[in-house]
C-alpha atoms as a PDB file:
ATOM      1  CA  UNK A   1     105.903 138.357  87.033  1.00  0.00           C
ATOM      2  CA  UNK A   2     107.159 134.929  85.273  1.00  0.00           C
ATOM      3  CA  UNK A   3     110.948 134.050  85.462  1.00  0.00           C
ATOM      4  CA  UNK A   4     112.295 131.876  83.131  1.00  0.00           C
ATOM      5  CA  UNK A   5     113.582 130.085  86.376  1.00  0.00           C
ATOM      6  CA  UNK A   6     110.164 129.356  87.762  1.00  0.00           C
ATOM      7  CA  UNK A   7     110.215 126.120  88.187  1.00  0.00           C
ATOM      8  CA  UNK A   8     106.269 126.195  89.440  1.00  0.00           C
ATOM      9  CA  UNK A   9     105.026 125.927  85.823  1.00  0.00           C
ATOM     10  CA  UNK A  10     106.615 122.109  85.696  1.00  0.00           C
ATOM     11  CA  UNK A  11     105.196 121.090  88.754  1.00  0.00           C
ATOM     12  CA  UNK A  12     101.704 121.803  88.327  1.00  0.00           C
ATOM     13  CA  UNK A  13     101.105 120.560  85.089  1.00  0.00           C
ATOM     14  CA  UNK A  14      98.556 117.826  85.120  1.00  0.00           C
ATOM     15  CA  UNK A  15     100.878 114.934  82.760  1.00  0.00           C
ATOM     16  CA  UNK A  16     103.847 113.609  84.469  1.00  0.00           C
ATOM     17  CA  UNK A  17     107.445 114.679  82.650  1.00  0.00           C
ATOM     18  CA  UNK A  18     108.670 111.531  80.085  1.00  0.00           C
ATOM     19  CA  UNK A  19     110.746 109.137  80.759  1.00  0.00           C
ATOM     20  CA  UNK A  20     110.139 105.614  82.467  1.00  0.00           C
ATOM     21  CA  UNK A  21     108.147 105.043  85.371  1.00  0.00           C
ATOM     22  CA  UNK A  22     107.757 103.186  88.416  1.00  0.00           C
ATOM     23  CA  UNK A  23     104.933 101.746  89.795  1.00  0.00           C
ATOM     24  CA  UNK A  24     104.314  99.900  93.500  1.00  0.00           C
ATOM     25  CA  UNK A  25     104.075  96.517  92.062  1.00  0.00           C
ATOM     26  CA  UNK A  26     102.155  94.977  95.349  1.00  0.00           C
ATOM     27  CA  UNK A  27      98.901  98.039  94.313  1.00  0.00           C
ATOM     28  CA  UNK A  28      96.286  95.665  93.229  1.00  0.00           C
ATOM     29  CA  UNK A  29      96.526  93.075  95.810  1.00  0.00           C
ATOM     30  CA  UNK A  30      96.492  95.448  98.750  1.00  0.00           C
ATOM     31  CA  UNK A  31      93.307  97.027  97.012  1.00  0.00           C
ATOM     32  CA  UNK A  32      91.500  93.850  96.241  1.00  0.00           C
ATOM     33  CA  UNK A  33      92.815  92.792 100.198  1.00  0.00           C
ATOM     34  CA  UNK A  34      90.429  95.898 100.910  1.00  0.00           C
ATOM     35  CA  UNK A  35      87.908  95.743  99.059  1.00  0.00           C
ATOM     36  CA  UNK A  36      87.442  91.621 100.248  1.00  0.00           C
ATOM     37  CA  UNK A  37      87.963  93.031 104.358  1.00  0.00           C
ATOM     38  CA  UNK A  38      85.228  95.560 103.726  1.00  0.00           C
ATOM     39  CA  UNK A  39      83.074  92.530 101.950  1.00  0.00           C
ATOM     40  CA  UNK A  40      83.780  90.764 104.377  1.00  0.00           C
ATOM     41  CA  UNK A  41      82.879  92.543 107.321  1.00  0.00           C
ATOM     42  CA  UNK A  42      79.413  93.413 105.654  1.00  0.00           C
ATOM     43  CA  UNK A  43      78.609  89.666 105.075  1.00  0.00           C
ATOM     44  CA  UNK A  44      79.531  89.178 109.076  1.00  0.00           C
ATOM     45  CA  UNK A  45      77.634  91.843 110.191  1.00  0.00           C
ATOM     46  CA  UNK A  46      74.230  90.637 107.878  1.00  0.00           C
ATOM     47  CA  UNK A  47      74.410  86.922 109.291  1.00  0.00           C
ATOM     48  CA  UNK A  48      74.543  87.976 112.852  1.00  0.00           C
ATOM     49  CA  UNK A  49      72.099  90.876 112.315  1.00  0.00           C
ATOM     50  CA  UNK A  50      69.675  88.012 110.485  1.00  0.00           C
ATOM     51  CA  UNK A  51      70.704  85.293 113.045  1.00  0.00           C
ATOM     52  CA  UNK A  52      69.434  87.568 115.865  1.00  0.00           C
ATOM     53  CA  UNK A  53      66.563  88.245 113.789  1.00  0.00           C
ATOM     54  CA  UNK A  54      66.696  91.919 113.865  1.00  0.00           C
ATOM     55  CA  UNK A  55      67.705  92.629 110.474  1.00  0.00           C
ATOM     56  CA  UNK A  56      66.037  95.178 108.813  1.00  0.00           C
ATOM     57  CA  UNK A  57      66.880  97.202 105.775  1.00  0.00           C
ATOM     58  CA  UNK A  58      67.918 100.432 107.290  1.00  0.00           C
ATOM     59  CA  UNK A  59      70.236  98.155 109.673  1.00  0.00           C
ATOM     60  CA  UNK A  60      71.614  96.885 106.600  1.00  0.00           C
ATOM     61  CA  UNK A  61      72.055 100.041 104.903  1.00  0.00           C
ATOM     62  CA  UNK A  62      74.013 100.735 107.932  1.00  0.00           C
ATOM     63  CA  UNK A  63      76.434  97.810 107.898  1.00  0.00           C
ATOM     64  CA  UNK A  64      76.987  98.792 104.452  1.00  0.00           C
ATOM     65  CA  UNK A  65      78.226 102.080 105.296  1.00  0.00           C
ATOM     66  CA  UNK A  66      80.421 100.620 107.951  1.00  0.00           C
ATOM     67  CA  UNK A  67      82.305  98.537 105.421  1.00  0.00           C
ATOM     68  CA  UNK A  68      82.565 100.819 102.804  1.00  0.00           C
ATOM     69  CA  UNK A  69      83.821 103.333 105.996  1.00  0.00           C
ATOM     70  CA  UNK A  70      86.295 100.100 106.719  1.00  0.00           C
ATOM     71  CA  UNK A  71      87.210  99.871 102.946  1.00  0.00           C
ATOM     72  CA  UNK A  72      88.047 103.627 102.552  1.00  0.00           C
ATOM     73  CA  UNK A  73      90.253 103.532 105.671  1.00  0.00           C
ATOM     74  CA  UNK A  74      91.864 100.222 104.479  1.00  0.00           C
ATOM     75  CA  UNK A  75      91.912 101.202 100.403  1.00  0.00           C
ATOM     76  CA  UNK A  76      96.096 102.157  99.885  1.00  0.00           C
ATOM     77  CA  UNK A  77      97.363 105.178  98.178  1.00  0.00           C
ATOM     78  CA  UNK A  78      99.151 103.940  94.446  1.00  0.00           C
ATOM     79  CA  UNK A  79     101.897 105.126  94.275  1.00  0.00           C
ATOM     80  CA  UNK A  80     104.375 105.918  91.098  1.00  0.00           C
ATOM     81  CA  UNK A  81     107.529 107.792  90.677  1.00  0.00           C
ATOM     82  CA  UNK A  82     109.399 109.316  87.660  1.00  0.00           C
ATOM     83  CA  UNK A  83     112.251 111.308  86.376  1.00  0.00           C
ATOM     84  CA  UNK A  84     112.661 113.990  89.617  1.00  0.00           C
ATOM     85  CA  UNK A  85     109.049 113.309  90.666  1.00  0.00           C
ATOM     86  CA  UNK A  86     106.874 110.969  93.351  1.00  0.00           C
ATOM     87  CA  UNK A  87     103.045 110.948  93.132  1.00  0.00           C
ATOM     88  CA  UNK A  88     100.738 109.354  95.475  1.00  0.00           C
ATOM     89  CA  UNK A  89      97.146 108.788  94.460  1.00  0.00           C
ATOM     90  CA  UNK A  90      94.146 108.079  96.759  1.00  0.00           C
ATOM     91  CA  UNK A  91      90.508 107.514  95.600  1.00  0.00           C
ATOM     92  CA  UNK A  92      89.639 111.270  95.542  1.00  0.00           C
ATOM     93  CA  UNK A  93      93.533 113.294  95.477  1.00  0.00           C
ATOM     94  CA  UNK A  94      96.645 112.724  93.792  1.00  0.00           C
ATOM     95  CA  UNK A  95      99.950 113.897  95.954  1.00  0.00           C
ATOM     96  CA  UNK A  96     103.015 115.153  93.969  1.00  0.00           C
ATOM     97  CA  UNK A  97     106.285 116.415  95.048  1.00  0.00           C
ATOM     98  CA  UNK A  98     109.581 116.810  93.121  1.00  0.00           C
ATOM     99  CA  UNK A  99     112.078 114.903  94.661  1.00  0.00           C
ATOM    100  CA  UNK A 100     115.254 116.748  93.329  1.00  0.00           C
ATOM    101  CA  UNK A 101     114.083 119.401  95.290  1.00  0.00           C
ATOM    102  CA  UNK A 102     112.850 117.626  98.322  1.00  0.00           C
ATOM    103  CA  UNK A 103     113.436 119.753 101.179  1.00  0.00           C
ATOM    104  CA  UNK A 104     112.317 117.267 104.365  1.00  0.00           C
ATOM    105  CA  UNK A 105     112.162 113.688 105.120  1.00  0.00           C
ATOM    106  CA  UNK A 106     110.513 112.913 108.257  1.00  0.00           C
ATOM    107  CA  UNK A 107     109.646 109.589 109.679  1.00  0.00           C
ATOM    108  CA  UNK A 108     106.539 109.167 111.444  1.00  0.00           C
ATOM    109  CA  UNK A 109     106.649 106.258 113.927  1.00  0.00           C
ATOM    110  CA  UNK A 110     103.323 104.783 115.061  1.00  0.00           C
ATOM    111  CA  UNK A 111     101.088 102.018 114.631  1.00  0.00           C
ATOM    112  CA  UNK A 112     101.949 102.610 110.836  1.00  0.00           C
ATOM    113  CA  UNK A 113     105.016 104.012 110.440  1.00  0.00           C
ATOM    114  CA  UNK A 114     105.114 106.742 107.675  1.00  0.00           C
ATOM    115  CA  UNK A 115     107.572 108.553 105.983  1.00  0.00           C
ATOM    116  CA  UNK A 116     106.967 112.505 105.193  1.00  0.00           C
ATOM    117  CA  UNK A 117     108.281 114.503 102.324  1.00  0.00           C
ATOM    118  CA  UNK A 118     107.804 118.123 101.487  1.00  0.00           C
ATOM    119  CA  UNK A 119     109.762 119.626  98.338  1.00  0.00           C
ATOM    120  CA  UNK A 120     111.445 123.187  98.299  1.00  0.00           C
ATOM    121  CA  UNK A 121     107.883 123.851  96.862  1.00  0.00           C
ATOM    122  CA  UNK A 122     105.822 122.695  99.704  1.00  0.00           C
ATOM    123  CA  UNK A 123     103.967 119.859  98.196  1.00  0.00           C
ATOM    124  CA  UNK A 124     104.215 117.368 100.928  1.00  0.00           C
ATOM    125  CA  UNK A 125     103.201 113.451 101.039  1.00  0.00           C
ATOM    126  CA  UNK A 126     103.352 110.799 102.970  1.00  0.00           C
ATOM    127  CA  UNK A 127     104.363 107.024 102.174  1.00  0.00           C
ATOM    128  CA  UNK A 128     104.839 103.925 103.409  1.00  0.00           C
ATOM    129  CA  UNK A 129     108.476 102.772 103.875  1.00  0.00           C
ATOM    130  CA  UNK A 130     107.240  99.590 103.052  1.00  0.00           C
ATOM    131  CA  UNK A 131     106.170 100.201  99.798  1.00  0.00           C
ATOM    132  CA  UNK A 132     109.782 101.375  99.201  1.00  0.00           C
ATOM    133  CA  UNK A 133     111.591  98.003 100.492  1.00  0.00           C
ATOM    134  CA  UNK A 134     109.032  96.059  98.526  1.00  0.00           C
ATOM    135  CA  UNK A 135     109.215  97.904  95.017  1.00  0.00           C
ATOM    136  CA  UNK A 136     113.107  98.968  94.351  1.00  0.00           C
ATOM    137  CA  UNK A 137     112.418 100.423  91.308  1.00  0.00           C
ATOM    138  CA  UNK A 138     110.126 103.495  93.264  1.00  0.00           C
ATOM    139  CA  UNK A 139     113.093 103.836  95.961  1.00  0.00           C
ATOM    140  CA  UNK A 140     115.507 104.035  93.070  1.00  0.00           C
ATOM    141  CA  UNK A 141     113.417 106.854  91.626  1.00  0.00           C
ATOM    142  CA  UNK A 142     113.323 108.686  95.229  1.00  0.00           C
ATOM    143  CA  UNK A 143     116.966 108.033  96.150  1.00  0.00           C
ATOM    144  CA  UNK A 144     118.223 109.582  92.521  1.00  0.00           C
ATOM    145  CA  UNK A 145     115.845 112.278  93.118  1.00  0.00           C
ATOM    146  CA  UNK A 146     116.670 113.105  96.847  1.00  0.00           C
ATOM    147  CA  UNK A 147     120.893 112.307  96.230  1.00  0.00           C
ATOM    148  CA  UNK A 148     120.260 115.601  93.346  1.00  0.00           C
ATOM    149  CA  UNK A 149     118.114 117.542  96.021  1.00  0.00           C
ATOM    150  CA  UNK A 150     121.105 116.899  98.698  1.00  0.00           C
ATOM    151  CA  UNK A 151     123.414 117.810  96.292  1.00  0.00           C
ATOM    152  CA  UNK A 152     122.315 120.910  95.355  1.00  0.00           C
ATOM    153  CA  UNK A 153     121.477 121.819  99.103  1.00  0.00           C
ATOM    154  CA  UNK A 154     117.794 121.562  98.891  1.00  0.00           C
ATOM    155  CA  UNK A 155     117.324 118.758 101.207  1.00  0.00           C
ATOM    156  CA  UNK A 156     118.060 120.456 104.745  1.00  0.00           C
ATOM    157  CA  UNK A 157     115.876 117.592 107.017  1.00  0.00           C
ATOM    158  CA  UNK A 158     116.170 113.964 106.732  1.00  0.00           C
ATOM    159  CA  UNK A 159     119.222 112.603 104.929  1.00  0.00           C
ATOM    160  CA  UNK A 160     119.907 110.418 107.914  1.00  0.00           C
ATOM    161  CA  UNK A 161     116.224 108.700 107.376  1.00  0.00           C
ATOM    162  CA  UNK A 162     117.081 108.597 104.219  1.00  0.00           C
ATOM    163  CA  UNK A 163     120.556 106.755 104.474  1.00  0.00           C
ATOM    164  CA  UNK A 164     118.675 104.418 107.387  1.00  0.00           C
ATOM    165  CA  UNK A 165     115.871 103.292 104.407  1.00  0.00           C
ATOM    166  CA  UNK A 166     118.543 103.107 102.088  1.00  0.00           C
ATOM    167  CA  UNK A 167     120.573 100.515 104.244  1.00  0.00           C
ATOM    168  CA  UNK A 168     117.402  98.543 104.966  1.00  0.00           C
ATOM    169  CA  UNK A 169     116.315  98.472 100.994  1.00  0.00           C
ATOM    170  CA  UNK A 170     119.932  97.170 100.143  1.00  0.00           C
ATOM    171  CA  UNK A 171     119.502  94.819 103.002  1.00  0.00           C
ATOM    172  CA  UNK A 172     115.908  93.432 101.560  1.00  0.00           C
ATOM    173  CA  UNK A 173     117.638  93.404  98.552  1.00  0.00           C
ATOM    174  CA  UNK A 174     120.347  91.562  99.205  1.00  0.00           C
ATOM    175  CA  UNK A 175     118.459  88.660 100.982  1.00  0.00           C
ATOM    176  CA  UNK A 176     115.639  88.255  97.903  1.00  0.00           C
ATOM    177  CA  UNK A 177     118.678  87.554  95.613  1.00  0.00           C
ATOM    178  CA  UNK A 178     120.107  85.324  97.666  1.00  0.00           C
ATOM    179  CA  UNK A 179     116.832  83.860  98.330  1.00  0.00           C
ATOM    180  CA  UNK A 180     116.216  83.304  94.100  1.00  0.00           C
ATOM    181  CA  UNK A 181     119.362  82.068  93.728  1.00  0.00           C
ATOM    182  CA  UNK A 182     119.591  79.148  96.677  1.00  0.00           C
ATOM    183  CA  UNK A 183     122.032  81.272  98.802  1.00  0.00           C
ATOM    184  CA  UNK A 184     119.995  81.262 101.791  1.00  0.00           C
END
């Protein structure tokens, strides 16, 4: 049974809704940072294996799979965000929730500290803050998103994250302008 309410239809469809959109503007260096590690790392590995003088070709083979393991782990997610929407892609998934009806932000402190959001529809995804602080066009997208999802009572979990990242991307803000303009 289809409502004309079902908001499911949008969601799934495979083109993102119009409008502009933001992309992480720092993508292509973190990948190419990766993809030069994992190089890197394989070279290493070759020139001890050959100074030792055990290299052989199935040793090699192997040292090739440990950098391309290395470059997988190390490859980031890009990440984009739109008009009520926040998609993350990897090499072999794309992520997508709605952000005007985000549901829970959760931070995720570690080594790497994360951020997690699930929408009303339980899409979830995680990001970097980073990525946020760096690219203010992608938190503008989330926080516009996320201030209609609070608004409208979807967002139950995390506005206090949310308020925290939004005091730290005005902060980061703040000090790049005054950086450009001489201010320091």
């Amino acid at each position: 049974m289809k409502h004309s309410d079902d908001i499911r239809s949008r969601v799934t469809s495979p083109t993102p809704p119009a409008g502009s959109i933001a992309y992480d503007r720092g993508w292509a260096g973190e990948a190419r940072t990766a993809v030069r590690c994992a190089a890197a790392l394989f070279v290493l590995l070759l020139c001890i294996d050959a100074a030792a003088g055990s290299l052989t070709w199935w040793r090699g083979l192997l040292w090739g799979a440990l950098a391309a393991l290395l470059g997988l782990v190390l490859y980031p997610a890009r990440i984009t965000a739109g008009d009520g929407w926040l998609a993350g892609r990897r090499l072999l998934r794309t992520r997508r929730i709605r952000t005007d009806l985000l549901a829970v932000v959760y931070p995720l402190d570690g080594v790497a500290p994360r951020l997690l959001l699930r929408d009303a529809l339980g899409n979830r995804m995680e990001i970097d803050p980073e990525v946020l602080i760096r690219n203010p066009a992608l938190w503008y997208r989330l926080d516009e998103g996320a201030r209609r999802a609070e608004a409208s009572g979807t967002l139950r979990c995390g506005t206090t994250a949310l308020h925290r990242l939004a005091r730290r991307v005005d902060r980061e803000t703040a000090l790049a302008v005054f950086k450009a303009s001489g201010l320091e």
